[in-house]
N, C-alpha and C. Protein backbone atom coordinates (compact mmCIF):
# COMPACT_ATOMS: atom_id res chain seq x y z
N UNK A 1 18.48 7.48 6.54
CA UNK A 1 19.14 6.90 5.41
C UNK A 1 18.99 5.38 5.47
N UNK A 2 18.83 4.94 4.43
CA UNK A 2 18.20 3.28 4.18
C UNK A 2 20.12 2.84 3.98
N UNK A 3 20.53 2.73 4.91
CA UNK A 3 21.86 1.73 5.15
C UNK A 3 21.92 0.32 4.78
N UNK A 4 21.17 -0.24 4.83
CA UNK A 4 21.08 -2.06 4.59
C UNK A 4 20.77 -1.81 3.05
N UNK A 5 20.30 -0.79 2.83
CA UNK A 5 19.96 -0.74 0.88
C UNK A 5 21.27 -0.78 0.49
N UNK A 6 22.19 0.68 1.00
CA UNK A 6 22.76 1.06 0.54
C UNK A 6 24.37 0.35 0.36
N UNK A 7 24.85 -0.44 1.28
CA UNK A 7 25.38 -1.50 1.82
C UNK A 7 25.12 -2.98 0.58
N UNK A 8 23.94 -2.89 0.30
CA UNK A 8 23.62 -4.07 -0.46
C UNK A 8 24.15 -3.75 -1.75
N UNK A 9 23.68 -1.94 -2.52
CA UNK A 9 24.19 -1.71 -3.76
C UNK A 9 25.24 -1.95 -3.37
N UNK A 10 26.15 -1.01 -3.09
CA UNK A 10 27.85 -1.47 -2.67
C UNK A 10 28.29 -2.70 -3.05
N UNK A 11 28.23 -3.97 -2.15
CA UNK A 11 28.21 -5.24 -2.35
C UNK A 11 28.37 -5.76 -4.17
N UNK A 12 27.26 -5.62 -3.92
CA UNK A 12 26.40 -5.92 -5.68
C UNK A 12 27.49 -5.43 -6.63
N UNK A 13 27.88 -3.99 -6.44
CA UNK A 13 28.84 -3.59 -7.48
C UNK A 13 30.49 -4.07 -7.35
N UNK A 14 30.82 -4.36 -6.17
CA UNK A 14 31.95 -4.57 -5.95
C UNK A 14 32.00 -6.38 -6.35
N UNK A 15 31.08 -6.66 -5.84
CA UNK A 15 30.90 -8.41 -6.94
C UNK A 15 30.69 -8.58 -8.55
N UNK A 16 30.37 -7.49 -9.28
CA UNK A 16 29.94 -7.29 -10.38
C UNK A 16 31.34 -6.70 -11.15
N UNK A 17 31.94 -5.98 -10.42
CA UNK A 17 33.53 -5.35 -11.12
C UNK A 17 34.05 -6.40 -10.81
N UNK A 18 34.03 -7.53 -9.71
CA UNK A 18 34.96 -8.62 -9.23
C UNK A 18 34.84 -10.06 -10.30
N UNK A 19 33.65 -10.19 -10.13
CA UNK A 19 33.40 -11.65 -10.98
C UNK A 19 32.57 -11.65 -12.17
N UNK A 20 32.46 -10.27 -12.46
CA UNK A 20 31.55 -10.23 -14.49
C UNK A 20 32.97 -9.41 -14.96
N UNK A 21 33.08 -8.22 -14.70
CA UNK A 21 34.23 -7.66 -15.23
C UNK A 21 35.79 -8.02 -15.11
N UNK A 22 36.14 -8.83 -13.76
CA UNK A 22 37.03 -9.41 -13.69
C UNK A 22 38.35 -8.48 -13.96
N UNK A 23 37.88 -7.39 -12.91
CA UNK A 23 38.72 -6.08 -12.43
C UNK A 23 38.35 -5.69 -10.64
N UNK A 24 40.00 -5.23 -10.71
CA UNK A 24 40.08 -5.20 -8.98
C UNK A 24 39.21 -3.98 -8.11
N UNK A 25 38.68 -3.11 -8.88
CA UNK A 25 38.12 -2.22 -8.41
C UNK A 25 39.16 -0.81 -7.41
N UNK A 26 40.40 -0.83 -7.66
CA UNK A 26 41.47 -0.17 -7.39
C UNK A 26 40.73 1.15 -7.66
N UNK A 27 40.71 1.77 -6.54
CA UNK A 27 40.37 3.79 -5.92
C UNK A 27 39.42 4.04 -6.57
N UNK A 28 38.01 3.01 -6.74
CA UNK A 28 36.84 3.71 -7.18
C UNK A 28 36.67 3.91 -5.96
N UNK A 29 35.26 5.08 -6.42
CA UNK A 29 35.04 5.84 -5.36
C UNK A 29 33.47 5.84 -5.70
N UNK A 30 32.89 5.31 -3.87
CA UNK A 30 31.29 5.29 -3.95
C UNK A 30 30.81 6.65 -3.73
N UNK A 31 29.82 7.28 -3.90
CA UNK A 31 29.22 8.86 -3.93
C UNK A 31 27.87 8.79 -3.30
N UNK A 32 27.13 8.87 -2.36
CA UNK A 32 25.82 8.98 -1.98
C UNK A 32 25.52 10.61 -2.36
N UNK A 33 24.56 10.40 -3.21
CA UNK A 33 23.97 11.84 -3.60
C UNK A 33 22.55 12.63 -4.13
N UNK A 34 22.50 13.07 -4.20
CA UNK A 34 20.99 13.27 -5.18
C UNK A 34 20.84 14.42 -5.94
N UNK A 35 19.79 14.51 -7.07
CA UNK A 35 19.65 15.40 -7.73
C UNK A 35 19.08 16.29 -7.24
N UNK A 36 19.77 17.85 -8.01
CA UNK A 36 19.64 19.44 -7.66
C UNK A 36 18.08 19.53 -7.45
N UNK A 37 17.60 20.14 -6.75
CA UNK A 37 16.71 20.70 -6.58
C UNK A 37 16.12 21.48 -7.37
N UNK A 38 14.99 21.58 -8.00
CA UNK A 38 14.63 22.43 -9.18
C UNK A 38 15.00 24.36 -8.96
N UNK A 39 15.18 24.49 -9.71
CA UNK A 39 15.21 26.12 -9.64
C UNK A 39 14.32 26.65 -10.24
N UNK A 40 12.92 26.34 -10.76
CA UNK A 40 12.36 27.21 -11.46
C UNK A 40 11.33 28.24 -10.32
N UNK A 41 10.96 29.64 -11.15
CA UNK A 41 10.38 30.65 -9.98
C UNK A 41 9.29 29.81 -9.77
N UNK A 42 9.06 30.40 -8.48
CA UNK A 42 7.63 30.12 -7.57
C UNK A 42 6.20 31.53 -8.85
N UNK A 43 5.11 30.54 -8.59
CA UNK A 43 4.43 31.27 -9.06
C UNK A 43 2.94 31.73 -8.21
N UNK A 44 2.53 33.10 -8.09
CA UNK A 44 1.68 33.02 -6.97
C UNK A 44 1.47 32.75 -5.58
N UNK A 45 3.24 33.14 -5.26
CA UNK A 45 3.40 33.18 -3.98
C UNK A 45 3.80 31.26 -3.78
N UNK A 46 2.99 30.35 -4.44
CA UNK A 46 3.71 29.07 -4.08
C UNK A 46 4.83 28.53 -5.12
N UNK A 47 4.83 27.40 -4.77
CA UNK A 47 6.16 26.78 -5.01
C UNK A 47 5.15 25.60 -6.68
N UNK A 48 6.40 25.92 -7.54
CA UNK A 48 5.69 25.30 -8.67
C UNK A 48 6.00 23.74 -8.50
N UNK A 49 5.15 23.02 -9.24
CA UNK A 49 4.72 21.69 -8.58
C UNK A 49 6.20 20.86 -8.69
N UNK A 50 6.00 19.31 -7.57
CA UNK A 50 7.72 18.95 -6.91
C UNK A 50 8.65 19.82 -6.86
N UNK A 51 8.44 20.87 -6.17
CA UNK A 51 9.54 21.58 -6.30
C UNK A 51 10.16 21.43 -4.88
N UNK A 52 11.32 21.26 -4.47
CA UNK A 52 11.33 21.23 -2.82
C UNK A 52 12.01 22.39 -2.24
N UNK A 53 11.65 22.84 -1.03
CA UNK A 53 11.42 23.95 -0.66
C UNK A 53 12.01 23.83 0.78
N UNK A 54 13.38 24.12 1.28
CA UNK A 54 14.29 23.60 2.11
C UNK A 54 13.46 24.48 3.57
N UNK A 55 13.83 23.26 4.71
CA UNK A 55 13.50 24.16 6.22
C UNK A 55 13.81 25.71 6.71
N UNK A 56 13.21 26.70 6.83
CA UNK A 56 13.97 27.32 6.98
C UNK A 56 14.37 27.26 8.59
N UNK A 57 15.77 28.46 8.78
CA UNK A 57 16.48 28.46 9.69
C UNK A 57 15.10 28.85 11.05
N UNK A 58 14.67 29.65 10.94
CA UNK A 58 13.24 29.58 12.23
C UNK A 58 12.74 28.39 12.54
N UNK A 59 12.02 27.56 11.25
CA UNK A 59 11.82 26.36 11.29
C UNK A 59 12.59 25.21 12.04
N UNK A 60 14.10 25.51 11.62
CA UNK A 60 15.15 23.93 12.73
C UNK A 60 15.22 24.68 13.38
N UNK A 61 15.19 25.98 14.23
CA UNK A 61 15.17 26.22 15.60
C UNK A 61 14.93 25.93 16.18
N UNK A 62 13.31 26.23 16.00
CA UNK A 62 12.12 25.64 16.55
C UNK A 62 11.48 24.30 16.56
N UNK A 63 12.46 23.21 16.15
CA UNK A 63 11.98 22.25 15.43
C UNK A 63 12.18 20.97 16.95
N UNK A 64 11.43 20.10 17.92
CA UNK A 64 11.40 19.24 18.51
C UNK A 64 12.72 19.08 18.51
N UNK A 65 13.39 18.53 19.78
CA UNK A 65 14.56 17.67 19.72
C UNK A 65 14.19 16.46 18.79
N UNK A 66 15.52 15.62 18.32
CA UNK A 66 15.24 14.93 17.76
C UNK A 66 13.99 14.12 16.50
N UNK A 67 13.66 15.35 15.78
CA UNK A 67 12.34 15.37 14.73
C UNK A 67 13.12 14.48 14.04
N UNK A 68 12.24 14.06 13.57
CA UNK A 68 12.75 12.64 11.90
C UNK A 68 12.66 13.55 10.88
N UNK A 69 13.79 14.05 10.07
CA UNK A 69 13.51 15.17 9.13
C UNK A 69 13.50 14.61 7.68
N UNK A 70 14.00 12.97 7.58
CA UNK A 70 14.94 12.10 6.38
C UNK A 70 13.69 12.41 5.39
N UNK A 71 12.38 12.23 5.62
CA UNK A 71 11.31 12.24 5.06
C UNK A 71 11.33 13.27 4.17
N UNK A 72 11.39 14.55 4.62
CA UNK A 72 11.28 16.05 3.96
C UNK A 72 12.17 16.13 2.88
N UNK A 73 13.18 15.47 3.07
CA UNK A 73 14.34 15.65 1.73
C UNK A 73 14.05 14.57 1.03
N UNK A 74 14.03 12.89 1.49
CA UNK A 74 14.00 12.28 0.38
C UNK A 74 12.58 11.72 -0.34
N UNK A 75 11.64 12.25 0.33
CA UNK A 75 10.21 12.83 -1.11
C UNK A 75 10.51 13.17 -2.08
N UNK A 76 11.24 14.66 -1.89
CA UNK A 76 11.80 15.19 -2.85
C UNK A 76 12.98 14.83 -3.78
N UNK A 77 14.02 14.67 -2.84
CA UNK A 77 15.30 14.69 -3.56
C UNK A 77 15.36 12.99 -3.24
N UNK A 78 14.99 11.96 -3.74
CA UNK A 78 15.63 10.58 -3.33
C UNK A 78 17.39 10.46 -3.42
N UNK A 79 18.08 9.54 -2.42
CA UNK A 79 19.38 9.50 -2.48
C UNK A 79 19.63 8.42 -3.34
N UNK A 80 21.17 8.81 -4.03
CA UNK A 80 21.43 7.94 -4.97
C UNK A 80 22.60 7.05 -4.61
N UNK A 81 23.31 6.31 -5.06
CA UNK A 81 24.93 5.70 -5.14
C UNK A 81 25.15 5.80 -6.43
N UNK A 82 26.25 6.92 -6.14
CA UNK A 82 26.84 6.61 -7.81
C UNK A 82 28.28 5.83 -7.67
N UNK A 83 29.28 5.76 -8.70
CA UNK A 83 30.19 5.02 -8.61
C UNK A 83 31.22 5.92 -9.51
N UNK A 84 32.78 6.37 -9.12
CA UNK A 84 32.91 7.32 -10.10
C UNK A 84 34.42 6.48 -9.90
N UNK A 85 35.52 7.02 -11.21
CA UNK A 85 36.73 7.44 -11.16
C UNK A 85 37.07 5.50 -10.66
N UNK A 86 37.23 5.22 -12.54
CA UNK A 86 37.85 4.31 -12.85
C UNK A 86 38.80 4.53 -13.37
N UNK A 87 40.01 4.85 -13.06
CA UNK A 87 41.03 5.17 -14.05
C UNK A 87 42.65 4.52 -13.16
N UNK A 88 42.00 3.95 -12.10
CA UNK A 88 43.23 2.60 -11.59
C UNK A 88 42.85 1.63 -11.20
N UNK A 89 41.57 0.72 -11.93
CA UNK A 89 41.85 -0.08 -11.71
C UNK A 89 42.60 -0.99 -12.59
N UNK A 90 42.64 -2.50 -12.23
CA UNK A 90 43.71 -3.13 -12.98
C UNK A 90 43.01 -5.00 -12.87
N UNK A 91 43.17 -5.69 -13.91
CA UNK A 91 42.47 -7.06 -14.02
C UNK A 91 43.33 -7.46 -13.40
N UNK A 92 42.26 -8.82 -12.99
CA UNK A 92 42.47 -9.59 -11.57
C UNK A 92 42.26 -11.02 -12.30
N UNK A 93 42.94 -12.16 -11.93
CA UNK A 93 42.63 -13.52 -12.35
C UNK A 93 41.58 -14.18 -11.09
N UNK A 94 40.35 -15.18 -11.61
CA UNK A 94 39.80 -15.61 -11.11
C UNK A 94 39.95 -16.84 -10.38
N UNK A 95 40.85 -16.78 -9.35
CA UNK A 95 41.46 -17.82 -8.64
C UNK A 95 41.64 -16.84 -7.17
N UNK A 96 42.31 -17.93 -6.45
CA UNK A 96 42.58 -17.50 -5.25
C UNK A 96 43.79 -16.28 -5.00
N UNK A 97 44.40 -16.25 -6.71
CA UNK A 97 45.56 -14.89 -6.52
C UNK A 97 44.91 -14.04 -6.55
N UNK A 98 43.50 -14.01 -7.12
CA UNK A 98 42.62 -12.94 -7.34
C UNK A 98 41.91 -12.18 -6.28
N UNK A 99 41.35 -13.76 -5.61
CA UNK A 99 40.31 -12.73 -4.63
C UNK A 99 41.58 -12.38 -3.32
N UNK A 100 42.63 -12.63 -2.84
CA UNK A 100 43.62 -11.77 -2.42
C UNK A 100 43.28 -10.31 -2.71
N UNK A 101 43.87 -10.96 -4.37
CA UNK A 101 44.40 -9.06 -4.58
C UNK A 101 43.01 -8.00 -4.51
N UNK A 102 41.53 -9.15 -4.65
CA UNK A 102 40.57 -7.73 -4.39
C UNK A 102 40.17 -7.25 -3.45
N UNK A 103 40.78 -8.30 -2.09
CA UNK A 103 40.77 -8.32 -0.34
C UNK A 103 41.68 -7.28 -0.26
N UNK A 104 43.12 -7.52 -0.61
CA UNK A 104 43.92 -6.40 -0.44
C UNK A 104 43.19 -4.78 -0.95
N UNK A 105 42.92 -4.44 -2.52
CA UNK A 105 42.77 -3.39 -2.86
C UNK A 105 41.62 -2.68 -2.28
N UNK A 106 40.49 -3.39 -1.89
CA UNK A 106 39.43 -2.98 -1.13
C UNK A 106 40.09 -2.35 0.38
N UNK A 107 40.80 -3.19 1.28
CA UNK A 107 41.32 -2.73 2.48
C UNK A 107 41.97 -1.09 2.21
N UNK A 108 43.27 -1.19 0.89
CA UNK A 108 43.32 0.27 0.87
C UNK A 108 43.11 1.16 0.43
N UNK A 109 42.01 1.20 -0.72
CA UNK A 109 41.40 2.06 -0.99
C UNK A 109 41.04 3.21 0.02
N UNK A 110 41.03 4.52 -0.38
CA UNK A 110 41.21 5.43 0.73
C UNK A 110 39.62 5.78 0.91
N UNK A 111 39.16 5.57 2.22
CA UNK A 111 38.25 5.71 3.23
C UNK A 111 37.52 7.29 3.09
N UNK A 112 36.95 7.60 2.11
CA UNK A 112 36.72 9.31 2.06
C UNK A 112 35.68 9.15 3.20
């Protein structure tokens, strides 16, 4: 997982609700995720084109200690950040009462 990316979006958005929108960002919630995997049938015994086609259980059995697997999924499925569930936050003044209150609301926002 690309952490220093993901760390950076974060950032970016929490400065962007802070000093363009000029809202505290109160119990949003960040989401690392990616899109479903196609479901359409295999045709001719293979797999119809990008389609991704998960390890099977023989496969991680048998699979090296420590294999780098990040590759196999995000070809396929790239990871995303979404940002969900605005419905407390609350405007913030752009002064020093402000960046308080977005020091405070960030600290308790709950840690999923």
């Amino acid at each position: 997982m690309e952490t220093k990316y993901f760390a950076e979006q974060l950032a970016s958005a929490l400065a962007t609700m802070h000093w363009i929108a000029e809202v505290d960002a109160r119990d949003v919630e960040f989401v690392i995720g990616s899109a479903q995997a196609p479901t359409s049938p295999k045709v001719d015994g293979g797999a119809p084109p990008n389609e991704y086609i998960p390890l099977s259980a023989w496969e991680l059995e048998h699979m090296e200690p420590n294999t780098f697997t990040e590759p196999l999924v995000r070809s396929k499925s790239p990871l995303r950040l979404w940002l969900l569930d605005f419905n407390q936050y609350k405007t913030m003044s752009m002064d020093e009462e402000g960046v308080e209150k977005a020091v405070h609301v960030f600290c308790v926002n709950d840690p999923y």
